[in-house]
N, C-alpha and C. Protein backbone atom coordinates (compact mmCIF):
# COMPACT_ATOMS: atom_id res chain seq x y z
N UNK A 1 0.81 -1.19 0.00
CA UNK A 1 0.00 0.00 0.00
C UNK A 1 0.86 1.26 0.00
N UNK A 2 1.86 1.26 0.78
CA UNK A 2 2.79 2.55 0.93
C UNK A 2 3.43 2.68 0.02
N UNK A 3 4.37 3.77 -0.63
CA UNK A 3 5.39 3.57 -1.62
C UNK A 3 6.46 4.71 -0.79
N UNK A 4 6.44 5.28 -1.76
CA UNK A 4 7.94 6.14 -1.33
C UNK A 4 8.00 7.13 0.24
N UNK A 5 8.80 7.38 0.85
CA UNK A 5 9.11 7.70 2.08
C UNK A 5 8.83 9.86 1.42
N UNK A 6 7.91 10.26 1.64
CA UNK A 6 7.56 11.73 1.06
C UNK A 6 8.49 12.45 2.20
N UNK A 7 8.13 12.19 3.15
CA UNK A 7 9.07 13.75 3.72
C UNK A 7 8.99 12.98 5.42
N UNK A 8 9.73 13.55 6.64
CA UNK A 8 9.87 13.66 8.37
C UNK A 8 9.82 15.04 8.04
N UNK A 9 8.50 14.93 9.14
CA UNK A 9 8.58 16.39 9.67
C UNK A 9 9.03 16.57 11.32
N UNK A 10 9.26 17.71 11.44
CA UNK A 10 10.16 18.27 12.61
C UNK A 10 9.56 19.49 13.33
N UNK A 11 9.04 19.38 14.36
CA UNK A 11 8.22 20.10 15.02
C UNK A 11 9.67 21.21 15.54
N UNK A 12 9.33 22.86 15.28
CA UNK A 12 10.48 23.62 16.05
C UNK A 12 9.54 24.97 16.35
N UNK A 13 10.21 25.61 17.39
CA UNK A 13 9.40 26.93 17.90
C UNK A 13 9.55 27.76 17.40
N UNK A 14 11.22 28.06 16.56
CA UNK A 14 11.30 29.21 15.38
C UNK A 14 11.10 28.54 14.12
N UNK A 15 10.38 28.67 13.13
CA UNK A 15 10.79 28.00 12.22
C UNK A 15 12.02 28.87 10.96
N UNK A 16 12.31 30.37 10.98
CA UNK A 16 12.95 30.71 10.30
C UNK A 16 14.75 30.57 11.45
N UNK A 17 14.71 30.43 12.42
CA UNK A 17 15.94 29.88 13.20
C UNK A 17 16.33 28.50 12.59
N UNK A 18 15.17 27.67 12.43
CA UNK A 18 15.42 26.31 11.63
C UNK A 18 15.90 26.23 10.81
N UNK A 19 14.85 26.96 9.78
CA UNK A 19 15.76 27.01 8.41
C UNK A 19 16.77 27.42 8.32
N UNK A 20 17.52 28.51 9.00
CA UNK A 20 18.87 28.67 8.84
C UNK A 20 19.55 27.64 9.00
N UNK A 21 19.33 27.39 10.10
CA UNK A 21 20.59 25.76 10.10
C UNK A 21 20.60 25.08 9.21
N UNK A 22 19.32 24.24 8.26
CA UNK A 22 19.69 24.04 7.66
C UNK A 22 20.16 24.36 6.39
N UNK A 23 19.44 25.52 6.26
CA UNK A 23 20.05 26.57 4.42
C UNK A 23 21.55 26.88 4.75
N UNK A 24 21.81 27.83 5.88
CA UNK A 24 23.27 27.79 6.19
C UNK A 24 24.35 26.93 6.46
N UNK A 25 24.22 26.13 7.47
CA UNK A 25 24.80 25.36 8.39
C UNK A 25 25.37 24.19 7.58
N UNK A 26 23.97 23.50 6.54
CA UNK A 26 23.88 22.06 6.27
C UNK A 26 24.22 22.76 4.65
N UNK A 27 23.38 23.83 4.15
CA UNK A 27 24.03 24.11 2.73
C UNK A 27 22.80 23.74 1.98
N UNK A 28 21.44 23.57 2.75
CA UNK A 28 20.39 23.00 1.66
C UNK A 28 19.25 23.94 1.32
N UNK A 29 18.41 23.28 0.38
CA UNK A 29 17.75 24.15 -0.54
C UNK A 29 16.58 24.20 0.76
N UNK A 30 16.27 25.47 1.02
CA UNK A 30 15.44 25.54 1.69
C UNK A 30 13.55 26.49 0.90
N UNK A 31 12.59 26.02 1.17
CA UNK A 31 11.58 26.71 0.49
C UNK A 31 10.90 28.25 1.49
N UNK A 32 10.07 28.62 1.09
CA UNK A 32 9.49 29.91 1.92
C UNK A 32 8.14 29.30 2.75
N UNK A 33 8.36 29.84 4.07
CA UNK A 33 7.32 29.28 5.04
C UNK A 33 6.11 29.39 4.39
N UNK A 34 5.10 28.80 4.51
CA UNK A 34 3.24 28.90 3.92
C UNK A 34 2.76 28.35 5.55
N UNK A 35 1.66 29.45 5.43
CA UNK A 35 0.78 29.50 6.45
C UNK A 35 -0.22 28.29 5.95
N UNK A 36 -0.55 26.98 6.71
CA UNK A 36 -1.77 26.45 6.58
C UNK A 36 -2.55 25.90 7.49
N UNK A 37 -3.85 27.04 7.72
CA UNK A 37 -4.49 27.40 8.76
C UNK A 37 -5.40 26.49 9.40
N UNK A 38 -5.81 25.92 7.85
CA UNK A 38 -6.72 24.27 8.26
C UNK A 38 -6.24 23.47 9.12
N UNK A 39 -4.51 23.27 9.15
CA UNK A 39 -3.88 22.57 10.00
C UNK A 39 -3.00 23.04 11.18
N UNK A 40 -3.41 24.43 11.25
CA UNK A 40 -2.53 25.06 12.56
C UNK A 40 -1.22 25.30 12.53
N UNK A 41 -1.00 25.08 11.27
CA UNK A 41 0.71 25.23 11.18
C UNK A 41 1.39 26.05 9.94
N UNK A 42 2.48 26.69 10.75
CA UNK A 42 3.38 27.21 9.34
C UNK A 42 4.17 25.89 9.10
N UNK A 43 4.48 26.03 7.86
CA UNK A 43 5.54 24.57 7.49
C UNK A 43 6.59 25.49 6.06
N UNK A 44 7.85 24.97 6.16
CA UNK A 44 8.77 25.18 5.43
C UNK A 44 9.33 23.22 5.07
N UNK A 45 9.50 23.26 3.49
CA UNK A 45 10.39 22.18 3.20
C UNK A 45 12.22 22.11 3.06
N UNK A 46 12.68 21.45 3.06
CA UNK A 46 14.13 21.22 2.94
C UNK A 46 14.08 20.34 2.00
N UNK A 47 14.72 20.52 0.90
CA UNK A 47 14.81 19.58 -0.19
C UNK A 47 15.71 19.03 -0.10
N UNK A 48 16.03 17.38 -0.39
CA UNK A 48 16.83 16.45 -0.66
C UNK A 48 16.72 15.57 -1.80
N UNK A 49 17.89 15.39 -1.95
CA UNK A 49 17.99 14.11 -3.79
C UNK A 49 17.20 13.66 -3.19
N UNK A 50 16.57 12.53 -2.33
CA UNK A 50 15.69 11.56 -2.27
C UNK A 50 14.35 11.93 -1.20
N UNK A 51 14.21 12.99 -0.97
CA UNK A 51 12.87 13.01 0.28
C UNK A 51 12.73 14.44 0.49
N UNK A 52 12.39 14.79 2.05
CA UNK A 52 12.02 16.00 2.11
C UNK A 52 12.28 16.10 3.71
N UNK A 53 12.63 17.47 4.10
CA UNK A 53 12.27 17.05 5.66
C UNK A 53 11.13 18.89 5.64
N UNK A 54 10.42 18.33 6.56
CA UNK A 54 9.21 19.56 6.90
C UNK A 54 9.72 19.90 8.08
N UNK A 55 9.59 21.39 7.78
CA UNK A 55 9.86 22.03 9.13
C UNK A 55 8.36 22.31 9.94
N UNK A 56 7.86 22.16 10.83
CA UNK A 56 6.88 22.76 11.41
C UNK A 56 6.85 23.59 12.66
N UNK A 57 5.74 24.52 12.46
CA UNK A 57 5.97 25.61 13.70
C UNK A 57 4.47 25.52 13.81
N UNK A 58 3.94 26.16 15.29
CA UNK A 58 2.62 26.07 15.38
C UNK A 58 1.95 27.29 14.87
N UNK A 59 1.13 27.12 14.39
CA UNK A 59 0.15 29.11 14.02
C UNK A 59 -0.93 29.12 14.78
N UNK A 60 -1.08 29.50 15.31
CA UNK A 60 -2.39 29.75 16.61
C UNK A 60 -1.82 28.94 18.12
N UNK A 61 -2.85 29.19 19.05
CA UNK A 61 -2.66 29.03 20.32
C UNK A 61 -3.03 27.03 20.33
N UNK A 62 -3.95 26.92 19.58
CA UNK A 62 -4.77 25.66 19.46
C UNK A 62 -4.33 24.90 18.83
N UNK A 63 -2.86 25.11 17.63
CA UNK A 63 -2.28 23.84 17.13
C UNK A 63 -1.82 22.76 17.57
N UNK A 64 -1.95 21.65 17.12
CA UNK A 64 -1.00 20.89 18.24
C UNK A 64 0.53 20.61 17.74
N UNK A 65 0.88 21.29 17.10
CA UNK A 65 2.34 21.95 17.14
C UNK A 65 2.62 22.68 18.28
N UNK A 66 1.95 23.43 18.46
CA UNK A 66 2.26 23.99 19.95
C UNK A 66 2.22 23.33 21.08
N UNK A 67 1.23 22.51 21.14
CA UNK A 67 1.18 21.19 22.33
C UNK A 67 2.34 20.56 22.28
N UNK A 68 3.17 19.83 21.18
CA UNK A 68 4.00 19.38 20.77
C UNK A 68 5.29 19.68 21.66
N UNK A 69 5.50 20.91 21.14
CA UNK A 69 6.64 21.92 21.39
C UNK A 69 6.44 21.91 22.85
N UNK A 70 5.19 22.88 23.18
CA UNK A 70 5.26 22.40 24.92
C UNK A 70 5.43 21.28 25.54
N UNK A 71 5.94 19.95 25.16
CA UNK A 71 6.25 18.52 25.85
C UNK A 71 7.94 18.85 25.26
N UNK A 72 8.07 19.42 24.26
CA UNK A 72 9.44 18.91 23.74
C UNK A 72 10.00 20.52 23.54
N UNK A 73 10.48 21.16 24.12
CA UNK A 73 10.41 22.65 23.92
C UNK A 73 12.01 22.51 22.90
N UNK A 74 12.69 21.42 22.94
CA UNK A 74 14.04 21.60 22.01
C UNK A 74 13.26 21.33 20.32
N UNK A 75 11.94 20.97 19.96
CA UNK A 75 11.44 20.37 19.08
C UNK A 75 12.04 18.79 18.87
N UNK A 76 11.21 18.46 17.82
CA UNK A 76 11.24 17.09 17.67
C UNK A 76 11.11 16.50 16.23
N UNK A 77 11.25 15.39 16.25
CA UNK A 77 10.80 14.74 15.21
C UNK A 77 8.84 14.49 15.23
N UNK A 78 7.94 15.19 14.55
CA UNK A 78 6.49 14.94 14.80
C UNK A 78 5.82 13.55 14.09
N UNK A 79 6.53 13.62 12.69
CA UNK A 79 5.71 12.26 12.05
C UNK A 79 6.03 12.28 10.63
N UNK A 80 5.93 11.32 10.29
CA UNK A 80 6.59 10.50 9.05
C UNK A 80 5.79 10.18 8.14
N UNK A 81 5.72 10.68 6.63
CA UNK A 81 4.83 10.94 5.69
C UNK A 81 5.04 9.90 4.88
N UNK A 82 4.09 8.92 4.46
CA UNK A 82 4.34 7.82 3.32
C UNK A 82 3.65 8.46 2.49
N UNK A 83 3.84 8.10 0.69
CA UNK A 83 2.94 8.53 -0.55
C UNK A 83 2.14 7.15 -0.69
N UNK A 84 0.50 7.47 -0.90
CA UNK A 84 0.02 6.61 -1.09
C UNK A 84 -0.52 6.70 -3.10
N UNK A 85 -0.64 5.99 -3.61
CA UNK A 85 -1.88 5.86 -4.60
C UNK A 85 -2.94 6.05 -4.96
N UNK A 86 -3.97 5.82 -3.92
CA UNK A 86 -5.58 5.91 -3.73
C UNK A 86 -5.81 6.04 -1.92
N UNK A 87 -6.09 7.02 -1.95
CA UNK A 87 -6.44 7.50 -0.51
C UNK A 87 -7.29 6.64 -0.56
N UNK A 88 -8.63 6.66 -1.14
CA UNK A 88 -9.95 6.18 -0.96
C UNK A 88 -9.70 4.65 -0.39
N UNK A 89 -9.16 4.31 -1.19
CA UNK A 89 -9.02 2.50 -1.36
C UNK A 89 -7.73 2.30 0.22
N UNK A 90 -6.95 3.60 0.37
CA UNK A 90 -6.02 3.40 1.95
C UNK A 90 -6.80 3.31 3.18
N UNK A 91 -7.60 3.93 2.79
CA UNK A 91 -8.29 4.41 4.08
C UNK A 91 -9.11 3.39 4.07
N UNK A 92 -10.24 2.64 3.33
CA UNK A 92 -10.70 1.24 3.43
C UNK A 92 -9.89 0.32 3.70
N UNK A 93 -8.74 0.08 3.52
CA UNK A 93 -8.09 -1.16 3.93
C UNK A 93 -7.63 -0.36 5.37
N UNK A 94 -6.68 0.29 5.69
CA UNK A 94 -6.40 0.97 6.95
C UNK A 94 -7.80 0.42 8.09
N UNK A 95 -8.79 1.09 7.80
CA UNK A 95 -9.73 0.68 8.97
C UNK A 95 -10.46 -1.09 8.97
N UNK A 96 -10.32 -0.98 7.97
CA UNK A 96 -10.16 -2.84 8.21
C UNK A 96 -9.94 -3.97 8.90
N UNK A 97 -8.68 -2.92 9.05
CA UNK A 97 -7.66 -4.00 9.53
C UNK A 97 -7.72 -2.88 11.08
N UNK A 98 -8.29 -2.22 11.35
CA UNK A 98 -8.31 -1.94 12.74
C UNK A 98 -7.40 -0.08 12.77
N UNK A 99 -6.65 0.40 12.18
CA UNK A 99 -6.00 1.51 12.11
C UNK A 99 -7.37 2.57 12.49
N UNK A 100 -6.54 3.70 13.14
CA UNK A 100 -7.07 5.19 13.17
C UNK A 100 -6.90 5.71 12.56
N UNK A 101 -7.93 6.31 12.08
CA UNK A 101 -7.69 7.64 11.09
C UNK A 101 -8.04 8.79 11.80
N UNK A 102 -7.18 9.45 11.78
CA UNK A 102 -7.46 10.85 12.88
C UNK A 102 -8.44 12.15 12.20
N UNK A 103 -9.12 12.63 13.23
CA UNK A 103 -9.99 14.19 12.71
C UNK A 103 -11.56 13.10 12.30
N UNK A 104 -11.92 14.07 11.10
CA UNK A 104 -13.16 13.18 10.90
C UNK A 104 -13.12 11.87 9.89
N UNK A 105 -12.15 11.55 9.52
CA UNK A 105 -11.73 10.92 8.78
C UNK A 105 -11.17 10.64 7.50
N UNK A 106 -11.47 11.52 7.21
CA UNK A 106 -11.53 11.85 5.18
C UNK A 106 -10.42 13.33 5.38
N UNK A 107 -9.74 12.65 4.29
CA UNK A 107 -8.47 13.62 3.35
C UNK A 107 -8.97 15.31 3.56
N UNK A 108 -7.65 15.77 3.55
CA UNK A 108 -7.83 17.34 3.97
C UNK A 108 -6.03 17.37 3.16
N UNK A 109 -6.99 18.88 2.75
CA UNK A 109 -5.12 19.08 1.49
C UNK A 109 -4.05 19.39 2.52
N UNK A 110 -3.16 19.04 1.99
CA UNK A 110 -2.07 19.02 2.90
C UNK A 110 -0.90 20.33 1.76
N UNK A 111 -0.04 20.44 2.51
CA UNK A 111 1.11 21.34 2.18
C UNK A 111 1.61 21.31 0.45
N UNK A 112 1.45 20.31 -0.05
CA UNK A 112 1.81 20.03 -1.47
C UNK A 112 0.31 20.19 -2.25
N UNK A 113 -0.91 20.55 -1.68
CA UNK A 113 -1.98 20.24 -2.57
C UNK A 113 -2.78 19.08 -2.63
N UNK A 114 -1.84 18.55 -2.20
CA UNK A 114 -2.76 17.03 -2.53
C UNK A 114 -3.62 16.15 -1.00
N UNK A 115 -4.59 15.51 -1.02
CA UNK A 115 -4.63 14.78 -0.07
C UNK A 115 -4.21 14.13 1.21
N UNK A 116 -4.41 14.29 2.27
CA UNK A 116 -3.42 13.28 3.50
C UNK A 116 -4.49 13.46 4.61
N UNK A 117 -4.07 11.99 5.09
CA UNK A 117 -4.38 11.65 6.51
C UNK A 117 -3.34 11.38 7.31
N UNK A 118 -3.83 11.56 8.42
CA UNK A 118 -3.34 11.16 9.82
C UNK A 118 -4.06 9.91 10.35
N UNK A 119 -2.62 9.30 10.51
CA UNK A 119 -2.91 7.63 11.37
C UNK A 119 -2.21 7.88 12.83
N UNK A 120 -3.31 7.15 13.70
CA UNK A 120 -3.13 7.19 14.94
C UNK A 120 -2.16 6.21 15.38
N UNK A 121 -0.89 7.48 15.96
CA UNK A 121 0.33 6.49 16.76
C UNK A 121 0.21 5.16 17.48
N UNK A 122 -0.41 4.81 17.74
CA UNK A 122 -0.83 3.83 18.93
C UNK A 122 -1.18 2.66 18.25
N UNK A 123 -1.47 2.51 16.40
CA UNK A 123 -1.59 1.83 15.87
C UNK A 123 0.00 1.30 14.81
N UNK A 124 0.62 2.33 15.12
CA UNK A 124 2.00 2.27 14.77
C UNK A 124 3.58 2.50 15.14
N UNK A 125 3.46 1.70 16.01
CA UNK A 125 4.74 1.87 17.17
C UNK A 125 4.69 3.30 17.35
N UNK A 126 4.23 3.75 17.80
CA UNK A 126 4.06 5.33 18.10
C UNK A 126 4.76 6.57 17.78
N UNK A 127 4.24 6.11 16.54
CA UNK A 127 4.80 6.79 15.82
C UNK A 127 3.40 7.76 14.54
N UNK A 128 3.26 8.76 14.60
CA UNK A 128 2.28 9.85 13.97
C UNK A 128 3.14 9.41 12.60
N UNK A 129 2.01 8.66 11.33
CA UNK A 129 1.84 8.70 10.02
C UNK A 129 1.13 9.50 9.52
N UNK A 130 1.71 10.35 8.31
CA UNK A 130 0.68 10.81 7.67
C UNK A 130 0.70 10.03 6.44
N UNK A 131 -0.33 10.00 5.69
CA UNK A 131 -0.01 9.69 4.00
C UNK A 131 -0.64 10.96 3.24
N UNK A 132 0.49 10.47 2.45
CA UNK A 132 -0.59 11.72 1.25
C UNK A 132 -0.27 10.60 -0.39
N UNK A 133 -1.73 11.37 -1.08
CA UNK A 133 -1.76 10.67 -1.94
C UNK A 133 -1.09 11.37 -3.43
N UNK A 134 -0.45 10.28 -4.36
CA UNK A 134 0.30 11.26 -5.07
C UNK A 134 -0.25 11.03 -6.68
């Protein structure tokens, strides 16, 4: 069902402090923060030959980027994005077989445009999946 490894995102309290480290520090292509409000978060990408890493910061009082950050105030690693094929047809087999799908259930655009859910840690070594579909 999964295919390619899309991006780790990284929960941080500055996110333009972030990006420096890595645009400066590390030498990588870094993109321009986008506000997306549906999900409470600013997010910046870091491009790599093979993946992506997301920067995330919280936007409002109510994100849970900010919850996040308040357990982990150095930031963290938040969750790990697989590309799926057919959301529709993921998300039927996913609950099938017993998985969470977080919120109300059904796809909400994510940072690239396209589709993604959230799978509940507790169904995956605890670890926060998202997929998005490509």
């Amino acid at each position: 069902m999964i295919g390619k490894l899309n991006h780790v995102a990284i929960a941080v309290s500055d996110i333009n402090a972030a990006a420096a480290v890595y645009r400066d520090t590390l030498g990588a292509t870094v993109t321009r923060a986008e506000d997306l409000p549906e999900h409470g978060v600013t997010t910046v990408f870091i491009e790599l030959p093979n993946t992506k890493i997301e920067l995330l910061q919280a936007l409002g009082e109510n994100s849970p980027i900010q919850r996040f950050v308040d357990k982990n105030p150095a930031g963290g690693i938040h969750h790990i994005c697989y590309e799926v094929d057919d959301m529709k047809q993921a998300i039927v087999q996913l609950t099938e077989q017993g998985a969470t799908v977080l919120g109300d259930g059904k796809p909400k655009t994510g940072a690239h445009g396209k589709p993604v859910i959230f799978l509940h840690p507790k169904d995956f070594c605890g670890t926060l999946i998202e997929l998005e579909q490509v």
